[in-house]
Structures are given as C-alpha cells and as structure tokens.
N, C-alpha and C. Protein backbone atom coordinates (compact mmCIF):
# COMPACT_ATOMS: atom_id res chain seq x y z
N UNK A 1 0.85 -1.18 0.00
CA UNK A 1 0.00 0.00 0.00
C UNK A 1 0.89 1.24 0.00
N UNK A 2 0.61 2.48 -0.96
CA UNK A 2 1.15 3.38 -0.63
C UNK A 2 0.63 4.64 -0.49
N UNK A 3 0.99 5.12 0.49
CA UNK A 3 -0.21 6.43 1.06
C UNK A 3 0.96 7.45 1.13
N UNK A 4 1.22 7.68 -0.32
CA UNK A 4 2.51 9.41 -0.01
C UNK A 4 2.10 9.68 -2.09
N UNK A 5 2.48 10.36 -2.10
CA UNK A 5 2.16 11.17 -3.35
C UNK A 5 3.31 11.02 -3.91
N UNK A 6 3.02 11.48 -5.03
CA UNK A 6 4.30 11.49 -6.36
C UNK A 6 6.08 12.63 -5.75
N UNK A 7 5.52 13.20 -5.07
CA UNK A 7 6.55 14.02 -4.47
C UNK A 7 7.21 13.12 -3.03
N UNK A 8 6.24 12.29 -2.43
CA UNK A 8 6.99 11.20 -1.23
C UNK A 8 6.50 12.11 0.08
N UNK A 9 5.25 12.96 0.05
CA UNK A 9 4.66 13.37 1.19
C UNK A 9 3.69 12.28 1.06
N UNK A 10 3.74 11.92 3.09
CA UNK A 10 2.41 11.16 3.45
C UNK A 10 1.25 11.97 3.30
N UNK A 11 -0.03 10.95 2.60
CA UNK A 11 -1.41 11.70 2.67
C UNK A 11 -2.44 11.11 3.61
N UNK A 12 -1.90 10.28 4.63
CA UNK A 12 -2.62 9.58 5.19
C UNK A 12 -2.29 9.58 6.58
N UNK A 13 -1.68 11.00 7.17
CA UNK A 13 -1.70 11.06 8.34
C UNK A 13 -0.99 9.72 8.81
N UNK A 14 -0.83 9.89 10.58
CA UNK A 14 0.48 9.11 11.18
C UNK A 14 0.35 7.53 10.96
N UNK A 15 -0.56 7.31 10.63
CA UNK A 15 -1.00 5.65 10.16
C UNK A 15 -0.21 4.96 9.16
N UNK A 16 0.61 6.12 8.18
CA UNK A 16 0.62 5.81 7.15
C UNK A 16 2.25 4.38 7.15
N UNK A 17 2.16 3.48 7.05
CA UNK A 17 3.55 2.97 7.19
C UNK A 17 4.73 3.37 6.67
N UNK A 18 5.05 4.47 5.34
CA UNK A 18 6.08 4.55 5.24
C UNK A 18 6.41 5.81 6.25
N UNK A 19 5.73 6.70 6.76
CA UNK A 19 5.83 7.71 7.65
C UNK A 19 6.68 6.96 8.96
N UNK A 20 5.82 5.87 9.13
CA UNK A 20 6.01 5.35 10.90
C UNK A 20 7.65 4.30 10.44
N UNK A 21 7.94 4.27 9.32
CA UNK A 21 9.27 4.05 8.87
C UNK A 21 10.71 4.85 9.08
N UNK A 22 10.11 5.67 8.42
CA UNK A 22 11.28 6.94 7.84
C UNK A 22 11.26 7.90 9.69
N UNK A 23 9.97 7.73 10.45
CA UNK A 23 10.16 8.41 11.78
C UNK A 23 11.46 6.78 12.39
N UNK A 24 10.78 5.92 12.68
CA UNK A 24 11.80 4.69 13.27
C UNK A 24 13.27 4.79 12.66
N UNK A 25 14.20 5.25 11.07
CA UNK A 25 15.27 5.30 10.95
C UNK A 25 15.80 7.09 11.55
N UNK A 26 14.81 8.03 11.89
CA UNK A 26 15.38 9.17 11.92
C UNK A 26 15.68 8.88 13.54
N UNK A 27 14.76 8.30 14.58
CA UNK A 27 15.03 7.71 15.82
C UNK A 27 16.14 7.00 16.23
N UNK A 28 16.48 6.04 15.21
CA UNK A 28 17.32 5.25 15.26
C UNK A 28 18.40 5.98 15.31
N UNK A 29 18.82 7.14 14.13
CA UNK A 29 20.04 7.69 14.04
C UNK A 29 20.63 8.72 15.09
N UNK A 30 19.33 8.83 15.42
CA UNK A 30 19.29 10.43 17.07
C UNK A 30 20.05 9.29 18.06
N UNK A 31 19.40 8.02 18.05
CA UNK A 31 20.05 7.65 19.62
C UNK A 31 21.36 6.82 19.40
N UNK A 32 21.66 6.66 18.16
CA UNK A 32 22.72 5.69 17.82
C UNK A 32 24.34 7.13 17.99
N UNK A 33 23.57 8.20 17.63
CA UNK A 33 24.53 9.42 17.87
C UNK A 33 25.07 9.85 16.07
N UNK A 34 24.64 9.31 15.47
CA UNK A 34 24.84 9.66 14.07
C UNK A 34 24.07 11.14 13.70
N UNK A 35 23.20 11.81 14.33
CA UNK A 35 22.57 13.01 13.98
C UNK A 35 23.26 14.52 14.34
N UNK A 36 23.57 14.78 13.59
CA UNK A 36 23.79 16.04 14.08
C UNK A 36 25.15 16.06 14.42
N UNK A 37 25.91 15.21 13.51
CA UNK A 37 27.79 15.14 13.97
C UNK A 37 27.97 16.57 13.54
N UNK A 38 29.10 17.79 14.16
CA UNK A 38 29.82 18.61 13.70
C UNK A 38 30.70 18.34 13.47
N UNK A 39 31.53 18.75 12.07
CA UNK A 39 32.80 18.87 11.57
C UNK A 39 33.93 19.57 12.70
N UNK A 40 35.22 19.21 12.21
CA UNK A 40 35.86 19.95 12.92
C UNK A 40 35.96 21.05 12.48
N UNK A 41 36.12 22.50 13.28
CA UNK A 41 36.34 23.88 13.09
C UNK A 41 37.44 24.44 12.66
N UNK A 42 38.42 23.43 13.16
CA UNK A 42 39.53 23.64 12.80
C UNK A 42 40.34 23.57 11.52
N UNK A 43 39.67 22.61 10.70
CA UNK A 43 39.70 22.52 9.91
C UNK A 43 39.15 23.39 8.79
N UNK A 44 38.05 23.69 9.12
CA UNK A 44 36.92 24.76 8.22
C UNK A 44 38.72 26.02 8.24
N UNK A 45 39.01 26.62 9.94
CA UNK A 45 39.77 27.59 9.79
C UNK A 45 41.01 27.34 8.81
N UNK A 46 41.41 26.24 8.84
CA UNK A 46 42.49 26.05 7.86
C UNK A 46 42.34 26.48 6.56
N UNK A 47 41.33 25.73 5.97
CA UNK A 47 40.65 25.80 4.81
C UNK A 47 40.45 27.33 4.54
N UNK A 48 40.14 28.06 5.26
CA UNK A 48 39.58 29.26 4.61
C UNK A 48 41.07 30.31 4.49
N UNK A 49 42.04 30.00 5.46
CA UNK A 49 43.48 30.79 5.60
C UNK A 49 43.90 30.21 4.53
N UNK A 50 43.99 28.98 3.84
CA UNK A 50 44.89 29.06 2.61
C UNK A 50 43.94 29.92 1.74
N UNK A 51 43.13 29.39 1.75
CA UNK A 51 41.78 30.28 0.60
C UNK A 51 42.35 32.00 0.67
N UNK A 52 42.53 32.58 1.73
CA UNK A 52 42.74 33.73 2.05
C UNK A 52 44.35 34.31 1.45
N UNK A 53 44.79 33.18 1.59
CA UNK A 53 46.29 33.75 1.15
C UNK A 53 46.78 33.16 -0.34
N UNK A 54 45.72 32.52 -0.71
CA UNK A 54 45.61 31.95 -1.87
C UNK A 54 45.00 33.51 -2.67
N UNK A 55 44.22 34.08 -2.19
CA UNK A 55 43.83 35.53 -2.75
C UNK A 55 44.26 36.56 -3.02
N UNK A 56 45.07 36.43 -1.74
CA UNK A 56 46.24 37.75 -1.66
C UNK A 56 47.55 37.18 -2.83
N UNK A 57 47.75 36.42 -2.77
CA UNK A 57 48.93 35.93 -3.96
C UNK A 57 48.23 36.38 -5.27
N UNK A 58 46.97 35.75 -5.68
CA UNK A 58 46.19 36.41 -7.18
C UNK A 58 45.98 37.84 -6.98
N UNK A 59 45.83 38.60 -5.96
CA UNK A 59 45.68 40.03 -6.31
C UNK A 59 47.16 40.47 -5.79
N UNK A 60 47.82 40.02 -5.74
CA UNK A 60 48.95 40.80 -5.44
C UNK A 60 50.08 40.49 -7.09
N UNK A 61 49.49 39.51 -7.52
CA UNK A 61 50.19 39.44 -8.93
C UNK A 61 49.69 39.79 -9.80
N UNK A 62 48.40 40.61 -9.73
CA UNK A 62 47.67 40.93 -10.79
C UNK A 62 48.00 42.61 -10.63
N UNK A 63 47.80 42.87 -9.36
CA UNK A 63 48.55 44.15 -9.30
C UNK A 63 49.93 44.65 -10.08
N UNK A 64 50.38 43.87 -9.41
CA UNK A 64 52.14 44.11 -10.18
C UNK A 64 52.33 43.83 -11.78
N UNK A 65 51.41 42.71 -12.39
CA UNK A 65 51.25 43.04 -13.70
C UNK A 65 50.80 44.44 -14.05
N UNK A 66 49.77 44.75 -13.71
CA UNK A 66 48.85 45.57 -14.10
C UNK A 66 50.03 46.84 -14.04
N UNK A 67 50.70 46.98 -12.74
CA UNK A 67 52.11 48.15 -12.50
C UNK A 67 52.81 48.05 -13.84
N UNK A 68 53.36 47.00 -14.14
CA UNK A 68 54.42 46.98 -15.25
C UNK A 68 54.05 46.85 -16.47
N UNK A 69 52.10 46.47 -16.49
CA UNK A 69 51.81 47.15 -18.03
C UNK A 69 51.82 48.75 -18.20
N UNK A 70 50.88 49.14 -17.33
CA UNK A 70 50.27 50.49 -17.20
C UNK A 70 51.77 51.78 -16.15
N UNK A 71 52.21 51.20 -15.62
CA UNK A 71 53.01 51.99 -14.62
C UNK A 71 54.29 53.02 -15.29
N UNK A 72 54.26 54.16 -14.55
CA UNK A 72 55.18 55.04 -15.41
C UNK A 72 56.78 54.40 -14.78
C-alpha cells in the first residue's frame, strides 16, 4: 500500500507505514549518535586561511602586472 504522493509526502496522516518508517530510521540515528555530527572547526579555519592567502597571492600578482603594463 502506498499512502505518499508522487513528491513522497504522506497523505494519510500518522497511520501511514512509510511515515512510521522513515520516523523509526530518523530515531534510530538520534540515539545511535549519528545526527547532528559537527565537523571539525579547525579545519573549516584552515581551509579558509589558505583560501585567504591563496587571494592575496592572485591580487597581489595581478597588481604588479597591471604596475608593469600600465606603470610610469
């Protein structure tokens, strides 16, 4: 039986078995500790300091071109 629509919303209210499914694996994952892991931060900070100095290198060489096309 299937009681969810072409998009995979239930139309049959909490009865519906694939609802009382998809609630039992989202349960499962809350208490097993799989929900809601955060990344490390530290990492994110890494990531964004090369990004950052990865920027300053492209505008700092685009500058100095730009000096020794245009520069008196």
């Amino acid at each position: 039986m299937n009681c969810c629509n072409d998009m995979g919303t239930c139309t049959q209210g909490r009865d519906c078995p694939i609802r009382k499914q998809r609630a039992k694996e989202t349960d499962d994952a809350y208490l097993n500790g799989e929900w809601g892991k955060v990344a490390d931060p530290y990492g994110d900070v890494a990531d964004t300091f090369k990004a950052l100095i990865a920027f300053i290198a492209v505008t700092a060489t685009l500058t100095l071109f730009a000096f020794f096309i245009w520069g008196k």
